[in-house]
C-alpha atoms as a PDB file:
ATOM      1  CA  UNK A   1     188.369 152.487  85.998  1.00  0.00           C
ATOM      2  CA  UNK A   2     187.469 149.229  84.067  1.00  0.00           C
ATOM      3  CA  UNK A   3     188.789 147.454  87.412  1.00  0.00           C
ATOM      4  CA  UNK A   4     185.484 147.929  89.175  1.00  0.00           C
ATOM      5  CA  UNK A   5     183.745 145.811  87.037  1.00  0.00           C
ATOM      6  CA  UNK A   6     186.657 143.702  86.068  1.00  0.00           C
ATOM      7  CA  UNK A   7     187.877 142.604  89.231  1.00  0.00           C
ATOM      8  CA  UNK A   8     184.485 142.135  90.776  1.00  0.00           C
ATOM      9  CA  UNK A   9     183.829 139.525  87.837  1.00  0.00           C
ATOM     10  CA  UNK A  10     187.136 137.659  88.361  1.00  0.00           C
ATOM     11  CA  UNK A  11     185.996 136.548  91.330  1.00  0.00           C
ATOM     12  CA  UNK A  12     182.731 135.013  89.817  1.00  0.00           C
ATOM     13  CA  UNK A  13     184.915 133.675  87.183  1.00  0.00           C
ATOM     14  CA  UNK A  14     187.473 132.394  89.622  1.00  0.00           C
ATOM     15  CA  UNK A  15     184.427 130.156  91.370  1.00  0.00           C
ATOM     16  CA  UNK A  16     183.922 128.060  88.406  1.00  0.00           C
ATOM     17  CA  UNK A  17     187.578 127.468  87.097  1.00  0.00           C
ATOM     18  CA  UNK A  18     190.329 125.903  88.136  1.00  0.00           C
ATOM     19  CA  UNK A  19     193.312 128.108  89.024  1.00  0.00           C
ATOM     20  CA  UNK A  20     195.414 126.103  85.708  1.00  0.00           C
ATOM     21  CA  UNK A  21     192.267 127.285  83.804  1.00  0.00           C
ATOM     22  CA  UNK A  22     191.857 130.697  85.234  1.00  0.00           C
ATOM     23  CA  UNK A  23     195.710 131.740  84.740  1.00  0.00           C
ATOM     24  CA  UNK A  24     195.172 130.344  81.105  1.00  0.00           C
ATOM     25  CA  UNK A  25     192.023 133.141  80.340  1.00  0.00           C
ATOM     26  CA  UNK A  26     193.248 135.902  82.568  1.00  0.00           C
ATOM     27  CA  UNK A  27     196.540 135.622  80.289  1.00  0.00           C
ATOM     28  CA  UNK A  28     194.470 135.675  76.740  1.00  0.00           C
ATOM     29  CA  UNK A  29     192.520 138.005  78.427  1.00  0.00           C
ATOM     30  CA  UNK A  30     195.440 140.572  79.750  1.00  0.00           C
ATOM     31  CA  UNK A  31     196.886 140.520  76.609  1.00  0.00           C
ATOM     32  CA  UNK A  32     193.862 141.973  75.291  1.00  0.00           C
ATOM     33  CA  UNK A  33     193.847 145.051  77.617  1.00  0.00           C
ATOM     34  CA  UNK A  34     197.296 146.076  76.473  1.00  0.00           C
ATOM     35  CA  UNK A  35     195.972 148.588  73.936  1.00  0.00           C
ATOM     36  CA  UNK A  36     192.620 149.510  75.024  1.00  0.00           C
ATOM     37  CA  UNK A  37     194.491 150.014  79.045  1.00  0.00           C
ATOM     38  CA  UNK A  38     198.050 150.406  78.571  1.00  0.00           C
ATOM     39  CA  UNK A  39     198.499 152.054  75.686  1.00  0.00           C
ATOM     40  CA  UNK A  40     196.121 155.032  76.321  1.00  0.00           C
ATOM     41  CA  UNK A  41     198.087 154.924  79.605  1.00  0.00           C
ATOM     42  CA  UNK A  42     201.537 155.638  78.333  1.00  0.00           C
ATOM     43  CA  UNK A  43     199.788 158.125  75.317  1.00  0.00           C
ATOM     44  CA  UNK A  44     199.011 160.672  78.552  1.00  0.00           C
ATOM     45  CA  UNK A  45     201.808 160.373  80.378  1.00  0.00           C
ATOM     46  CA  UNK A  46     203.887 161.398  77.522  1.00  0.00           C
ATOM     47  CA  UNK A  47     201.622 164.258  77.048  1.00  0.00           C
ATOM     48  CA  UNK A  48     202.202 165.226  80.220  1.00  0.00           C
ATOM     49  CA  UNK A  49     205.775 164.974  80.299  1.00  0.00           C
ATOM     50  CA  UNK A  50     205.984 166.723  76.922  1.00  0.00           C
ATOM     51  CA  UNK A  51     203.936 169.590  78.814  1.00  0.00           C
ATOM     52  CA  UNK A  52     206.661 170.641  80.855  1.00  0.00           C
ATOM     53  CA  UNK A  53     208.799 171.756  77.680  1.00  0.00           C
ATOM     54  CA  UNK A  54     205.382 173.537  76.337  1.00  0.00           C
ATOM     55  CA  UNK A  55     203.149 174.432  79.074  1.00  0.00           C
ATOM     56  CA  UNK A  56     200.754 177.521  77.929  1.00  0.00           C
ATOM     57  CA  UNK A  57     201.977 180.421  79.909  1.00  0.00           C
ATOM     58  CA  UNK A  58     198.314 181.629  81.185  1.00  0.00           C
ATOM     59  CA  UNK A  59     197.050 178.153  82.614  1.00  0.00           C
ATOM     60  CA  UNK A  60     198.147 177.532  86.583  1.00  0.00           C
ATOM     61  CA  UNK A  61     201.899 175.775  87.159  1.00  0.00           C
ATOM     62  CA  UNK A  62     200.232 173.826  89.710  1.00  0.00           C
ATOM     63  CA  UNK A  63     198.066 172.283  87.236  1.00  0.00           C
ATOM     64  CA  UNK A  64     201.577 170.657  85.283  1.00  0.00           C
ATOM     65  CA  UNK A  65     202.513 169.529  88.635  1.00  0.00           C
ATOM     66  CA  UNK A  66     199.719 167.799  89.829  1.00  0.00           C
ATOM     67  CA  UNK A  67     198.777 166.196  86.529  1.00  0.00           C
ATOM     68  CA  UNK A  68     202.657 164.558  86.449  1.00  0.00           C
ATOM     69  CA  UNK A  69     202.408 163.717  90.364  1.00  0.00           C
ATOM     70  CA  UNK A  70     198.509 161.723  89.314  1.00  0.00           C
ATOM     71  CA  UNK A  71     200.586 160.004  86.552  1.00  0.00           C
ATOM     72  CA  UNK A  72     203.416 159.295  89.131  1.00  0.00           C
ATOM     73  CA  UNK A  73     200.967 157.424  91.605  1.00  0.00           C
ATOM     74  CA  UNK A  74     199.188 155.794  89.061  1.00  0.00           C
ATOM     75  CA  UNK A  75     202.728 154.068  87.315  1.00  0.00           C
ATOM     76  CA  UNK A  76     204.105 153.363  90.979  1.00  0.00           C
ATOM     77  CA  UNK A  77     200.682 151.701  92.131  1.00  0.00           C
ATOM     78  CA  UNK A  78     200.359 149.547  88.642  1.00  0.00           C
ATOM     79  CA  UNK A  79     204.264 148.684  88.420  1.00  0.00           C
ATOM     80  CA  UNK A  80     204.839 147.676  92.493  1.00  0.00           C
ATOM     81  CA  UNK A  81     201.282 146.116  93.345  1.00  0.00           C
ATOM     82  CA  UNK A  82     198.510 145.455  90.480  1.00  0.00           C
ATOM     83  CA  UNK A  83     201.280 144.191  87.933  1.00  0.00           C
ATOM     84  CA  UNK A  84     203.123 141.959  90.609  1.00  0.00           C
ATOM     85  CA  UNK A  85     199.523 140.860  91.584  1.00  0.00           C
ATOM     86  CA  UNK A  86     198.694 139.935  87.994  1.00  0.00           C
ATOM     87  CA  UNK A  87     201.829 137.960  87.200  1.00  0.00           C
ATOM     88  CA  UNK A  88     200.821 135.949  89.983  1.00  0.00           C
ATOM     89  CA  UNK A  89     197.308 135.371  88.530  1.00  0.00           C
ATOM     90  CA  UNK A  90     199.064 134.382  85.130  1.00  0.00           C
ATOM     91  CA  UNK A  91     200.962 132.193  87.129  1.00  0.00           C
ATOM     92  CA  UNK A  92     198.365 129.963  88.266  1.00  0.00           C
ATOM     93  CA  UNK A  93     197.972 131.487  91.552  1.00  0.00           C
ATOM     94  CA  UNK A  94     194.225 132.024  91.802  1.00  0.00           C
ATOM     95  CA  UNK A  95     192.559 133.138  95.014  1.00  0.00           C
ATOM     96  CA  UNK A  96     190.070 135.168  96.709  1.00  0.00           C
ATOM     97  CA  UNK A  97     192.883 136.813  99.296  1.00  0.00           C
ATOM     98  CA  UNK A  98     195.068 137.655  95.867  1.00  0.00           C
ATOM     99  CA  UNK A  99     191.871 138.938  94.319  1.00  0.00           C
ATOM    100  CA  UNK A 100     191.303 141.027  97.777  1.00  0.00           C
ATOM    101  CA  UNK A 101     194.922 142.481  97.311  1.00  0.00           C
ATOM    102  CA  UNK A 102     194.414 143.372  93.998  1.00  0.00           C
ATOM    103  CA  UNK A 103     191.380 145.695  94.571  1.00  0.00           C
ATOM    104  CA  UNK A 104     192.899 147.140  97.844  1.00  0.00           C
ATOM    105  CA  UNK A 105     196.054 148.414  96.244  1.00  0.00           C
ATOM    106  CA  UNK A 106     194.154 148.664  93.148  1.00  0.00           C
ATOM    107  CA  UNK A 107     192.651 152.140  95.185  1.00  0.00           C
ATOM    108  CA  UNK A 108     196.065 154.364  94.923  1.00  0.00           C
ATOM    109  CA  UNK A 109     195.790 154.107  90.397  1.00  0.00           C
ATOM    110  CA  UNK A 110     191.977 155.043  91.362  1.00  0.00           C
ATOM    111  CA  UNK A 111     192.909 157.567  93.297  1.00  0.00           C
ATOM    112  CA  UNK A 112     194.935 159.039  90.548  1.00  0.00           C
ATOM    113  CA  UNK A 113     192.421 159.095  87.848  1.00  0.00           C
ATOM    114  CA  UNK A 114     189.966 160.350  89.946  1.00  0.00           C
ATOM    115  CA  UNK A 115     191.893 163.516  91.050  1.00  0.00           C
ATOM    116  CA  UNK A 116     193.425 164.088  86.988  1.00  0.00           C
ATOM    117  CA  UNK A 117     189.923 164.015  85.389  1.00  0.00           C
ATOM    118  CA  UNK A 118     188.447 167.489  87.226  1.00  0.00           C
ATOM    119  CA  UNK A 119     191.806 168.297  86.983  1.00  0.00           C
ATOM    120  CA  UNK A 120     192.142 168.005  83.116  1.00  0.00           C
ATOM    121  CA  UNK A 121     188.547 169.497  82.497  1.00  0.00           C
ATOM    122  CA  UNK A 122     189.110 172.430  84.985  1.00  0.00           C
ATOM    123  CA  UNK A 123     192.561 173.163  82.416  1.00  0.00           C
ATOM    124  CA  UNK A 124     190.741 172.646  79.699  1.00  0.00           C
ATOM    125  CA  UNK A 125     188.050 175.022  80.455  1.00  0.00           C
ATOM    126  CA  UNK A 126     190.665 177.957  81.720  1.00  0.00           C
ATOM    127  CA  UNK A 127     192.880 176.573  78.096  1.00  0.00           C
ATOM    128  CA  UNK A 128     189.841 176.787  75.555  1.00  0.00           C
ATOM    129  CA  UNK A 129     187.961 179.587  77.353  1.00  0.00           C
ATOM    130  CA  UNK A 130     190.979 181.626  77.323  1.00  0.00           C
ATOM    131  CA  UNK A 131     191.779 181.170  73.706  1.00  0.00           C
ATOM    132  CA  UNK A 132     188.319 181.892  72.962  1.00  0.00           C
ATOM    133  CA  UNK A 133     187.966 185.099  75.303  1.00  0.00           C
ATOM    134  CA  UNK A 134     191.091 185.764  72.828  1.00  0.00           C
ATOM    135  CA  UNK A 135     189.640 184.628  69.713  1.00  0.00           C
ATOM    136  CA  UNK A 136     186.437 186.652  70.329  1.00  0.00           C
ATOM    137  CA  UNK A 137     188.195 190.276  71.536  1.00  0.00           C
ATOM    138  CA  UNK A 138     190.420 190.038  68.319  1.00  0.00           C
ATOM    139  CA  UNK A 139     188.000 189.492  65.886  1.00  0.00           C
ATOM    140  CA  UNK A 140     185.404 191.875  67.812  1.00  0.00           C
ATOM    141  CA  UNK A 141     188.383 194.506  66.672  1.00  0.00           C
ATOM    142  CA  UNK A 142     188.551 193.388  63.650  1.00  0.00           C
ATOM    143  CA  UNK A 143     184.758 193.294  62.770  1.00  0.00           C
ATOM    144  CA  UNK A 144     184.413 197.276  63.879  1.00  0.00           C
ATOM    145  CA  UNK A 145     184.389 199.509  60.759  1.00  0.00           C
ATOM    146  CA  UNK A 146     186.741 202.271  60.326  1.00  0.00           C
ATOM    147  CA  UNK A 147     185.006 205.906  59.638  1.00  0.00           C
END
């Protein structure tokens, strides 16, 4: 979601550099985002691969599914348009229609990530409510003393 701001600022930046100039920072710059961005990126979507071998029984299949098909639109929107996009930008080619394509298609990964985080919180809350419901019945058993 850093794109909103990000994006937005390129295009003050772009105004006062050259495109040689601007290709140079956004390069030093991209670099940068690899393991704040990309890294927590890849980090999810192998946890939500890895939950189709260990999905807890009691949460909603539908929740598995839609998770991997958020992660699906957000690799196929960053590998066929924002990545392409930002070669280009690396490359030298600076300018405000490039910029304009960028936060277009930049609206499918957005998409994504704003349909997985309810999505993630509503799991959590049926995973960690149900454990405690759990948690709290057992040990309410437990606790009763035996005449």
């Amino acid at each position: 979601m850093a794109e909103v701001v990000e994006y937005q600022s390129w295009r003050d930046l772009g105004r006062y550099l050259s495109p040689a100039e601007f290709a140079q920072w956004h390069t030093v710059a991209g670099s940068r985002t690899v393991p704040v961005l990309v890294l927590p990126m890849v980090v999810t979507t192998l946890v939500a691969v890895g939950l189709l071998r260990y999905w807890p029984l009691h949460l909603p299949r539908w929740g598995l599914w839609g998770l991997l098909a958020c992660h699906a639109l957000a690799w196929t929107s960053t590998l066929l348009y924002q990545l392409p996009l930002e070669q280009q930008l690396d490359r030298g080619a600076y300018s405000a229609a490039l910029l304009d394509e960028l936060w277009r298609t930049d609206w499918l990964r957005k998409l994504a990530f704003l349909v997985e985080m309810p999505m993630v919180g509503y799991l959590a809350l049926r995973f960690f409510g149900a454990s405690s419901l759990k948690q709290a019945t057992t040990s309410a058993c437990y606790d009763t003393p035996v005449d």
